[in-house]
N, C-alpha and C. Protein backbone atom coordinates (compact mmCIF):
# COMPACT_ATOMS: atom_id res chain seq x y z
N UNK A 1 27.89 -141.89 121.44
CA UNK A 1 29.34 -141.79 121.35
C UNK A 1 29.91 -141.85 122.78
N UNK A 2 30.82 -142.73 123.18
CA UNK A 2 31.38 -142.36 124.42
C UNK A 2 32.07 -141.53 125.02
N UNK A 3 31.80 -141.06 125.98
CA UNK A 3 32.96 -139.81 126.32
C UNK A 3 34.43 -140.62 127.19
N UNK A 4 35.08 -140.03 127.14
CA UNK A 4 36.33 -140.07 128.06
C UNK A 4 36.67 -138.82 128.62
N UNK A 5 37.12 -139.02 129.92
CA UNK A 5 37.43 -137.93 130.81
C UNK A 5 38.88 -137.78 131.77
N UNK A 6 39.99 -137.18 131.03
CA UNK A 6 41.02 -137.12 132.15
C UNK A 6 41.71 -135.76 132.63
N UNK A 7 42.54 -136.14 132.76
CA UNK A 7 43.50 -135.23 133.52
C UNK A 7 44.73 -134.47 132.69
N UNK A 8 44.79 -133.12 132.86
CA UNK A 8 46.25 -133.02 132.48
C UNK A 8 46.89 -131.75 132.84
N UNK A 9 48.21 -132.10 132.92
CA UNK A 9 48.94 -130.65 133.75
C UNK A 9 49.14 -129.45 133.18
N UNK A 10 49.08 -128.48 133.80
CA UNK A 10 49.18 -127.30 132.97
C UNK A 10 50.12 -126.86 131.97
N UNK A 11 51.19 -127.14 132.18
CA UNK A 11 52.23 -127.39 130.92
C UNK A 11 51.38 -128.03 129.71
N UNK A 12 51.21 -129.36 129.29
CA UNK A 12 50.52 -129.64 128.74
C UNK A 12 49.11 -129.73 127.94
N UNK A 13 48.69 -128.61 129.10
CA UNK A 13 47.13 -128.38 128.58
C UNK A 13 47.62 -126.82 127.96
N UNK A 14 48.17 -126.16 127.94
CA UNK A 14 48.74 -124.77 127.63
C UNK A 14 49.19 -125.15 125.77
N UNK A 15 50.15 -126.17 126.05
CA UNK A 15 50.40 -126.68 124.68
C UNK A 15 49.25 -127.21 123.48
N UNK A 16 48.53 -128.05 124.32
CA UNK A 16 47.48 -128.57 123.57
C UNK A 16 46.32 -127.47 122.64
N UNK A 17 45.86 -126.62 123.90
CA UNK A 17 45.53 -125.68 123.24
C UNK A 17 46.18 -124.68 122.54
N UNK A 18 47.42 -124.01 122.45
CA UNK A 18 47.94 -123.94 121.72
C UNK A 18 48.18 -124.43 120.38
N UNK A 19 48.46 -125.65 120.01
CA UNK A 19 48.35 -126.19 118.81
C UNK A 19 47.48 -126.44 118.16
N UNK A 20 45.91 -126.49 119.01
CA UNK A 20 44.24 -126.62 118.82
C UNK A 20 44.22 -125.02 118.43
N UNK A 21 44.68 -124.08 118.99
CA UNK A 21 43.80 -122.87 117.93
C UNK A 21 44.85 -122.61 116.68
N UNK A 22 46.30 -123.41 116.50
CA UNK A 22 47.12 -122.91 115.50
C UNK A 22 46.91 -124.24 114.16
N UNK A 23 45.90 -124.96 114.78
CA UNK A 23 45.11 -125.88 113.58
C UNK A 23 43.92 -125.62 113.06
N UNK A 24 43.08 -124.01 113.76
CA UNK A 24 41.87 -124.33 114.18
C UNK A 24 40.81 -125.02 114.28
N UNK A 25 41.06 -125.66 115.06
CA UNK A 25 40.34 -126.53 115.43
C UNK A 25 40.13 -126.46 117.38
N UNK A 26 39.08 -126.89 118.01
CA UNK A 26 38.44 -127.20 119.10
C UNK A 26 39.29 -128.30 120.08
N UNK A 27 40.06 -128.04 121.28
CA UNK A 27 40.60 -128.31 121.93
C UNK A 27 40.19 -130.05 121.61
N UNK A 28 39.13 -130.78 122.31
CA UNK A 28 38.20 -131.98 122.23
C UNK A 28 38.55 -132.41 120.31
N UNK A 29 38.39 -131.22 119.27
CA UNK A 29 38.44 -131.85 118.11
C UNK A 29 40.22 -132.30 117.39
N UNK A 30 41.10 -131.31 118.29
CA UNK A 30 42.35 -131.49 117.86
C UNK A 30 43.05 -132.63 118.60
N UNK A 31 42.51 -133.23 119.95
CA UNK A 31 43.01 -134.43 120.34
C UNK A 31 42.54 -135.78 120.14
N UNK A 32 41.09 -135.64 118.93
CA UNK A 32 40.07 -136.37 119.05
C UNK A 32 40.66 -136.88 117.34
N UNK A 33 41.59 -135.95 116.70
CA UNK A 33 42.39 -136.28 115.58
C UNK A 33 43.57 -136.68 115.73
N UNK A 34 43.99 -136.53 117.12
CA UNK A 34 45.65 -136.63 117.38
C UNK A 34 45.83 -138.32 117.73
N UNK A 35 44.69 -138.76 118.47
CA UNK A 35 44.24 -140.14 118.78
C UNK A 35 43.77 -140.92 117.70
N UNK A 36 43.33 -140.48 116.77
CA UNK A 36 42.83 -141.13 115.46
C UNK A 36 44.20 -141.67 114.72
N UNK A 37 44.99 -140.54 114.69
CA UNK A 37 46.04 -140.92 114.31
C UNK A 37 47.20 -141.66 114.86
N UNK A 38 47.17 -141.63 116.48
CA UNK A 38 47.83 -142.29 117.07
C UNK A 38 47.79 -144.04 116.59
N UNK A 39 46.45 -144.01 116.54
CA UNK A 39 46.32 -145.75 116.34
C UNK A 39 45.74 -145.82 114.54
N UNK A 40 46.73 -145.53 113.83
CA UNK A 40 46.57 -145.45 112.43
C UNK A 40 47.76 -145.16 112.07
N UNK A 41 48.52 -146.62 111.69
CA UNK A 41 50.50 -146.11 111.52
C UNK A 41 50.35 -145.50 110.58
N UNK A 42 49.38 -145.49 109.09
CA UNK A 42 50.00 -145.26 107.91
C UNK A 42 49.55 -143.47 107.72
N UNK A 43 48.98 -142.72 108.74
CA UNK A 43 48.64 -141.59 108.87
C UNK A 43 50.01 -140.72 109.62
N UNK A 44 50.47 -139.40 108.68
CA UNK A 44 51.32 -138.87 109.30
C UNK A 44 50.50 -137.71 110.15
N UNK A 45 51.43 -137.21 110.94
CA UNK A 45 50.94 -135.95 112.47
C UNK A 45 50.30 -134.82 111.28
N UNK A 46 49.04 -134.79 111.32
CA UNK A 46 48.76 -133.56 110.44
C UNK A 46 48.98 -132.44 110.58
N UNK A 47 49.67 -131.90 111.46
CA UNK A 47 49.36 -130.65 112.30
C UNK A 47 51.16 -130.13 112.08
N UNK A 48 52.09 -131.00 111.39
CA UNK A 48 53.66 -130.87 111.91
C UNK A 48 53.61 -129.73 110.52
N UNK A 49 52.87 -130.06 109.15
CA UNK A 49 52.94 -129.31 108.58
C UNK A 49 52.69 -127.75 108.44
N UNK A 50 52.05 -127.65 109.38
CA UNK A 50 51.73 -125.85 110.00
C UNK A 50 53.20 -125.33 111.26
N UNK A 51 53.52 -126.47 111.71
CA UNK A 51 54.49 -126.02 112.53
C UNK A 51 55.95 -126.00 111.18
N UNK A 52 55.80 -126.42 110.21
CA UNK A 52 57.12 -126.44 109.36
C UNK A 52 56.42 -124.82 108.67
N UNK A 53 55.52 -124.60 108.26
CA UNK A 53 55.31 -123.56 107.43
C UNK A 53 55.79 -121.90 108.09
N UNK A 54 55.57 -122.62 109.27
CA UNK A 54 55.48 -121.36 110.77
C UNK A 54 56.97 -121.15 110.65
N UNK A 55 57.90 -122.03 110.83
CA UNK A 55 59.08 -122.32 111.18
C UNK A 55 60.10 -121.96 109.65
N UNK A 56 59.50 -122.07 108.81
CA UNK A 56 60.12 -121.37 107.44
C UNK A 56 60.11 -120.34 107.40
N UNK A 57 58.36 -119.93 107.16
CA UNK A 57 58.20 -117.87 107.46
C UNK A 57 58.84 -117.69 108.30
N UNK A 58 58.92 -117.47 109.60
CA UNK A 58 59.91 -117.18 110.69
C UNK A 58 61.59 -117.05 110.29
N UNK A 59 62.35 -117.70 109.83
CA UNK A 59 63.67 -117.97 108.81
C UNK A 59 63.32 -117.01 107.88
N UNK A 60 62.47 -117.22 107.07
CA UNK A 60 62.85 -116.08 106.03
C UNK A 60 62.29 -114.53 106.37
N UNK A 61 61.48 -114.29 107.38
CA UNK A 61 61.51 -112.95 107.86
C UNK A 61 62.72 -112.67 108.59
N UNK A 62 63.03 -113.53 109.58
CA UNK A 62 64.61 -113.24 110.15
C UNK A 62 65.81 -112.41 109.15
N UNK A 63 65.67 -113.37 107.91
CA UNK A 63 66.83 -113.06 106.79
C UNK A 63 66.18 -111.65 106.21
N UNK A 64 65.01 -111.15 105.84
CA UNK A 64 64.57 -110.38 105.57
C UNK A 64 64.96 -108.81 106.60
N UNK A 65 64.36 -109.81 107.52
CA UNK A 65 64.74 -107.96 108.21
C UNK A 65 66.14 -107.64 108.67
N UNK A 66 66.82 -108.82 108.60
CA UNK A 66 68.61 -108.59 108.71
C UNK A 66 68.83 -108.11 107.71
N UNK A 67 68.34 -107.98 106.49
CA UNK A 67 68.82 -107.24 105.49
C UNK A 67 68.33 -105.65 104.89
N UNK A 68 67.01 -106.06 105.55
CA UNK A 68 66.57 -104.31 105.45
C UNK A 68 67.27 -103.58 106.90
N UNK A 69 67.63 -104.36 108.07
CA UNK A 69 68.16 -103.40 109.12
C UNK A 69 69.24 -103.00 108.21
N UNK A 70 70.61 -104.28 107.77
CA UNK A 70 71.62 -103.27 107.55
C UNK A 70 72.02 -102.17 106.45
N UNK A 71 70.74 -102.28 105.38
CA UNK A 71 70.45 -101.28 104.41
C UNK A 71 69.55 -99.70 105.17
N UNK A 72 68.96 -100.26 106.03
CA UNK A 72 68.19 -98.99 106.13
C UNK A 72 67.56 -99.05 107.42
N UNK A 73 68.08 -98.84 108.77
CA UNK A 73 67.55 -98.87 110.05
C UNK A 73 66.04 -98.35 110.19
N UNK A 74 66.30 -97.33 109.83
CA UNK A 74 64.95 -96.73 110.04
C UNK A 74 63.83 -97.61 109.25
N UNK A 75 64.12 -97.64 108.10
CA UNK A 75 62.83 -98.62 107.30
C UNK A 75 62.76 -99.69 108.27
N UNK A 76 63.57 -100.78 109.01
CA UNK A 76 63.21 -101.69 109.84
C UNK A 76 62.39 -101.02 110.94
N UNK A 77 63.00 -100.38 111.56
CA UNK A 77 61.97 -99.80 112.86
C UNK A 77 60.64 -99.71 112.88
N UNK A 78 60.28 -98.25 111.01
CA UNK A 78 59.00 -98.41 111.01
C UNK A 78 58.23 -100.26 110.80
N UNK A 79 58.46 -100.67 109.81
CA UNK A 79 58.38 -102.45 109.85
C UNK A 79 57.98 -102.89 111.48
N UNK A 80 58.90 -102.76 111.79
CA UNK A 80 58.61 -103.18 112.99
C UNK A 80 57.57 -102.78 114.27
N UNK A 81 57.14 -101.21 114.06
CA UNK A 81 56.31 -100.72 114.90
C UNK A 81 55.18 -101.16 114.24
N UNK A 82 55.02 -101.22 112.96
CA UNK A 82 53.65 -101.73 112.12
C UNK A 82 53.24 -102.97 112.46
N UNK A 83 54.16 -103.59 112.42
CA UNK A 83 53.77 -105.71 112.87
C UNK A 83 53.41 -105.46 114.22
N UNK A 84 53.83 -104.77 115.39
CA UNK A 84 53.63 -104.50 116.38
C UNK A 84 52.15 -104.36 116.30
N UNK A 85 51.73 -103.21 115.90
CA UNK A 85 50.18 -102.38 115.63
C UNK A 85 49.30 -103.38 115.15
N UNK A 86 49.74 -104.00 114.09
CA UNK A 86 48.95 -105.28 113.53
C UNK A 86 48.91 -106.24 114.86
N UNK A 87 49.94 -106.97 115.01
CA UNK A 87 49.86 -108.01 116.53
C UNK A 87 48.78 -107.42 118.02
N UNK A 88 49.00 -106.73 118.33
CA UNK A 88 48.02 -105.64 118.92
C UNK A 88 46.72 -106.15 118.63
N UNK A 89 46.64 -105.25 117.48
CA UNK A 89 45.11 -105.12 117.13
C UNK A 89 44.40 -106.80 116.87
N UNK A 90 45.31 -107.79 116.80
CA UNK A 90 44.16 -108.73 116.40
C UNK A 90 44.50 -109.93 118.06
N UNK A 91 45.05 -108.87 118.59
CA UNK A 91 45.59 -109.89 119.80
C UNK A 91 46.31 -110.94 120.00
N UNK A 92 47.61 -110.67 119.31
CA UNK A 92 48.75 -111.65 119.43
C UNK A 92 50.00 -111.73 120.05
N UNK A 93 49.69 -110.07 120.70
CA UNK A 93 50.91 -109.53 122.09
C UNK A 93 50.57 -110.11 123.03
N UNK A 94 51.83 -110.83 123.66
CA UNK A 94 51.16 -111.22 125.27
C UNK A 94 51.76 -109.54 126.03
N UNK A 95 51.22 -109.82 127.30
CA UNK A 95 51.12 -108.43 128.13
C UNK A 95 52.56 -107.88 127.99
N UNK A 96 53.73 -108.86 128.41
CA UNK A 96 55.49 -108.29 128.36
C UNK A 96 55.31 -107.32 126.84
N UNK A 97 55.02 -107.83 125.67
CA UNK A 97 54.99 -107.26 124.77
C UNK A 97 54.56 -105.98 124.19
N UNK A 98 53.68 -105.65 124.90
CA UNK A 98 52.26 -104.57 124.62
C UNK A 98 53.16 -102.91 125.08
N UNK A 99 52.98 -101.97 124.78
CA UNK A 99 53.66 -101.27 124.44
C UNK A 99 53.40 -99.91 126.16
């Protein structure tokens, strides 16, 4: 199999992997599909569908906890220190976040 070897800036390589562990998949295996598809018109971006699913949950937790804040503050807070504890524990706080 041939290899190829380049370059890329940190902006970009930050992203890449990023979207390689939110497909899971292997940095080398998520661009090694992104190129497959590049040169294959009748293939859509496989990966847009995890960013739409992300991007829905996100919207409807928004609407969710706007509606338990203005029913019941406190029930949001605890909610909120819990997702905290969960994010934490499986390592999804960056450092600003961490308590």
């Amino acid at each position: 199999m041939p290899k190829v070897n380049f370059r890329l800036d940190e902006s970009l390589h930050s992203t890449l992997m990023r979207r390689a562990r939110g497909a899971n998949l292997s940095l080398s295996g998520f661009i090694r599909q992104a190129l497959e598809q590049a040169v294959d018109e009748r293939k859509r971006y496989v990966f847009s569908s995890q960013d739409e699913i992300l991007a829905t949950s996100i919207q409807i937790l928004s609407i969710l906890a706007t509606s338990v804040g203005q029913q019941s503050p406190k029930a949001l807070e605890q909610g909120m220190a819990q997702a905290r504890s969960i994010l934490l524990e499986r390592g999804l706080l960056g450092e600003a976040d961490r308590p």
